[in-house]
C-alpha atoms as a PDB file:
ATOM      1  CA  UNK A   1      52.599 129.179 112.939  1.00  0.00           C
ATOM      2  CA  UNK A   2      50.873 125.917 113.708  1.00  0.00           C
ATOM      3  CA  UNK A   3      50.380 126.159 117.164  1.00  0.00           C
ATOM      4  CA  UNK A   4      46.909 127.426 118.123  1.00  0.00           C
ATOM      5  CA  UNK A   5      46.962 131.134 119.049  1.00  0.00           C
ATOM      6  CA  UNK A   6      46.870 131.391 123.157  1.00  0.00           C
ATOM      7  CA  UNK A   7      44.752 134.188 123.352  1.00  0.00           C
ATOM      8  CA  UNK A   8      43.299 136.357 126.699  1.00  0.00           C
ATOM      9  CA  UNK A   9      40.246 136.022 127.930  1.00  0.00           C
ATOM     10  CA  UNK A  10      37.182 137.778 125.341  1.00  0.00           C
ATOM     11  CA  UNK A  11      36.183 140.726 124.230  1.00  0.00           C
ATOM     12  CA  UNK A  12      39.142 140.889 121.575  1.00  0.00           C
ATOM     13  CA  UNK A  13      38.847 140.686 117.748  1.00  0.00           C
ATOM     14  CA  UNK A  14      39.532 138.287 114.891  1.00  0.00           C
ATOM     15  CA  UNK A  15      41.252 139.633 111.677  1.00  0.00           C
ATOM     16  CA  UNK A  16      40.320 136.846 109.273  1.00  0.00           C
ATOM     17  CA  UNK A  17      42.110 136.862 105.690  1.00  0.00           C
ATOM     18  CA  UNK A  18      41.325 134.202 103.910  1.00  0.00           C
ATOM     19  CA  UNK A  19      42.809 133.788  99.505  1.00  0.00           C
ATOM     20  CA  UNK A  20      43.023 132.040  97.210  1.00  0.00           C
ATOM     21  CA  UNK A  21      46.735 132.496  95.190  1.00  0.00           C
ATOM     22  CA  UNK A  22      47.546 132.794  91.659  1.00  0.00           C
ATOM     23  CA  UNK A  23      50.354 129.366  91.697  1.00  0.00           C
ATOM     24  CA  UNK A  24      52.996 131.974  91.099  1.00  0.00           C
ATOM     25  CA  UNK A  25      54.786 131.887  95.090  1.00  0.00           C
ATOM     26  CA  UNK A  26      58.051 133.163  94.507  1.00  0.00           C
ATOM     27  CA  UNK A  27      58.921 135.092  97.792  1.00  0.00           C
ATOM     28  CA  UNK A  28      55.390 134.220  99.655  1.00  0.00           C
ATOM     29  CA  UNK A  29      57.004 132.312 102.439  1.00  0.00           C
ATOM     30  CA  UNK A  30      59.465 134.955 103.381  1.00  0.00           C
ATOM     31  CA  UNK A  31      57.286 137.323 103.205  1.00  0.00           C
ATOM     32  CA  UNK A  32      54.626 135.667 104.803  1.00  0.00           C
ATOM     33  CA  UNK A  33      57.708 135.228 107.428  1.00  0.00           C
ATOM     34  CA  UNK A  34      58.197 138.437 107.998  1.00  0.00           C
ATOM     35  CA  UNK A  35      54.709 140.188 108.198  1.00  0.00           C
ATOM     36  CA  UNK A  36      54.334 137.863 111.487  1.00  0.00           C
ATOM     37  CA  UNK A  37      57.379 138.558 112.823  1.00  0.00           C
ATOM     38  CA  UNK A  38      56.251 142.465 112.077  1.00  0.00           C
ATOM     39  CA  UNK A  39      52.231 141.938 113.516  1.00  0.00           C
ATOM     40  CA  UNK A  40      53.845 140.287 116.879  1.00  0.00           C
ATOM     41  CA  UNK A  41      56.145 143.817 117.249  1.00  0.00           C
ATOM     42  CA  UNK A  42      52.466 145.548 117.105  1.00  0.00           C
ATOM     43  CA  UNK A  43      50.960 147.151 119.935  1.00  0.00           C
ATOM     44  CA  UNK A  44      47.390 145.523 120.468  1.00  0.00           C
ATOM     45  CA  UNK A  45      48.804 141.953 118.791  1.00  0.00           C
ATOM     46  CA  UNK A  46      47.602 139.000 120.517  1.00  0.00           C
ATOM     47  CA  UNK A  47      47.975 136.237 118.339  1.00  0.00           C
ATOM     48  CA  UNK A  48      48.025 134.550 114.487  1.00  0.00           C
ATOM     49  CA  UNK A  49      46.928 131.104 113.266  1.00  0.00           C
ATOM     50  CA  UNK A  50      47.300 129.960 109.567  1.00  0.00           C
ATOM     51  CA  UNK A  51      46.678 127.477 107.200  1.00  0.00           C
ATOM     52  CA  UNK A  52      46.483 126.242 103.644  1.00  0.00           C
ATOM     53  CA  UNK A  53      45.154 123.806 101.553  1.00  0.00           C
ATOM     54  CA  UNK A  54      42.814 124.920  98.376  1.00  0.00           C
ATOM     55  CA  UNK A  55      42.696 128.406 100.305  1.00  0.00           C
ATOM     56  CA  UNK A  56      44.954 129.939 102.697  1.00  0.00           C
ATOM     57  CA  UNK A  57      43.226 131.456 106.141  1.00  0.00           C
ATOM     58  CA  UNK A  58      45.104 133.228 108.736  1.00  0.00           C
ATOM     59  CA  UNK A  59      43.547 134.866 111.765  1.00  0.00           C
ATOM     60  CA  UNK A  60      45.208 137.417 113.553  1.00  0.00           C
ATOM     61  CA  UNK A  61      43.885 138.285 117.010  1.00  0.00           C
ATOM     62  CA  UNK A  62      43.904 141.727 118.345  1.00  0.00           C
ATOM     63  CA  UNK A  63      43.184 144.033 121.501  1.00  0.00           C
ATOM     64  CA  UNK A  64      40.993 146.493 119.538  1.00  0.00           C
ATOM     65  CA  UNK A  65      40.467 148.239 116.383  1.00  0.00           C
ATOM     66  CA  UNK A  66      42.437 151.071 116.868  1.00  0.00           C
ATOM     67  CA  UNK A  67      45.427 148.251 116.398  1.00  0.00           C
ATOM     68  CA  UNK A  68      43.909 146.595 113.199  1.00  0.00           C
ATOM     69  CA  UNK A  69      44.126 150.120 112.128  1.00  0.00           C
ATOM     70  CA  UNK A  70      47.692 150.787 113.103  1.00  0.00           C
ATOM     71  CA  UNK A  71      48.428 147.263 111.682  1.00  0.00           C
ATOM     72  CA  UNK A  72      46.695 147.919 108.053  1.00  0.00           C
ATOM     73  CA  UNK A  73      48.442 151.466 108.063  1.00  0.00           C
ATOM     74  CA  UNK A  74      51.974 150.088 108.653  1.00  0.00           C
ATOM     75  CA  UNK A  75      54.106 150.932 105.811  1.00  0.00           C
ATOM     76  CA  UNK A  76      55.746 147.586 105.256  1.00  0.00           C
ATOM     77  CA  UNK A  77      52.783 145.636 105.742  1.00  0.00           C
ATOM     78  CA  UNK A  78      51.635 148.077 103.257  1.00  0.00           C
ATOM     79  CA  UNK A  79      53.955 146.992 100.673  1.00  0.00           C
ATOM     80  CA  UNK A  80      53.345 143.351 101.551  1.00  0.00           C
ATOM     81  CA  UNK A  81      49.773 144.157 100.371  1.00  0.00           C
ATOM     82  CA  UNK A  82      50.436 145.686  97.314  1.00  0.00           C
ATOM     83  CA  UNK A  83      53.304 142.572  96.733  1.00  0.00           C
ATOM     84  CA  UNK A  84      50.180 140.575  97.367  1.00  0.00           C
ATOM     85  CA  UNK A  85      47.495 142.139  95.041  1.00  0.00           C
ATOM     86  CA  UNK A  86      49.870 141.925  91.931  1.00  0.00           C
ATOM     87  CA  UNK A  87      51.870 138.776  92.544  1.00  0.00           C
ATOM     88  CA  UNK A  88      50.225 136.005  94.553  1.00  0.00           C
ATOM     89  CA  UNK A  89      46.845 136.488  95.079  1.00  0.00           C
ATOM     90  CA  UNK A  90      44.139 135.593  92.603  1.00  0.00           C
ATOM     91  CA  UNK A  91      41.348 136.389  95.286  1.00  0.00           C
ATOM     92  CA  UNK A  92      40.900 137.393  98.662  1.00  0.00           C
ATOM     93  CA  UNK A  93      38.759 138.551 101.353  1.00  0.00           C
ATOM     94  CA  UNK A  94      39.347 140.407 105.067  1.00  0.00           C
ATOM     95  CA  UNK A  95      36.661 140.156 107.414  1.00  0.00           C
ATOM     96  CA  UNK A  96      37.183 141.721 110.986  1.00  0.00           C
ATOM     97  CA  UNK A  97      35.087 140.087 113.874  1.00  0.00           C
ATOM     98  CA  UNK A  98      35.058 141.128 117.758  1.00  0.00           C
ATOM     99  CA  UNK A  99      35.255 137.490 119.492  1.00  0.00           C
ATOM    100  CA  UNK A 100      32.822 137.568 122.796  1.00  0.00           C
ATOM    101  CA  UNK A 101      33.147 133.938 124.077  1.00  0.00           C
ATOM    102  CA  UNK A 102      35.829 131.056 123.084  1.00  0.00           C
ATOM    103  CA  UNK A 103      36.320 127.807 124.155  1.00  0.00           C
ATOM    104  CA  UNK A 104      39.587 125.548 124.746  1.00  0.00           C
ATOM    105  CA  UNK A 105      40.471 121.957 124.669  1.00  0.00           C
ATOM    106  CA  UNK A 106      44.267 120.617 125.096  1.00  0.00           C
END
C-alpha cells in the first residue's frame, strides 16, 4: 500500500478512516492485509492509500455510494470492525467525501 492510488478521472468518492490505536496490534497487519485484498474484490473499488505515524489514515476511493454501502455491509469487513472497536482502536473517525477535481505530479 504505498504507492499512490491511480484513480479515474472525478466525480468519485473518498472513504477517509483515520485512528488512533490502543498499542495492543496483535493481528492488525494481517488483518489490515486482508480487508484490502477484500475492498479490491468490491464492485465500485477504485483505489486505497495508507499511512501511519501518531495516527493511521487510509483512503479508499470508490465509484459511488451505493459501493461504500456494499463495502460497510460486507460481513467480513464487518467482523474486521467489530475486531477493531474492541482490540486495536482507541479512537477513530470515517468521513466519506465525493472528490470533484484532483491533481497529479510523477
Amino acid at each position: 500500500m504505498s504507492e499512490i492510488a491511480n484513480t479515474p478521472n472525478p466525480p468519485y468518492f473518498a472513504v477517509i478512516f483515520t485512528n488512533k490505536t490502543t498499542g495492543n496490534m496483535e493481528g492488525y497487519e494481517a488483518m489490515a492485509d486482508r480487508m484490502v485484498e477484500l475492498a479490491q474484490q468490491q464492485p465500485g473499488y477504485l483505489g486505497i492509500e495508507s499511512a501511519r505515524n501518531d495516527i493511521g489514515i487510509t483512503v479508499s476511493y470508490w465509484q459511488d455510494l451505493e459501493s461504500i454501502k456494499n463495502w460497510k455491509q460486507n460481513a467480513e469487513h464487518l467482523r474486521a470492525q467489530q475486531s477493531g472497536k474492541k482490540q486495536w482502536y482507541a479512537a477513530y473517525t470515517t468521513r466519506i467525501a465525493l472528490v470533484e477535481r484532483d491533481y497529479s505530479f510523477d
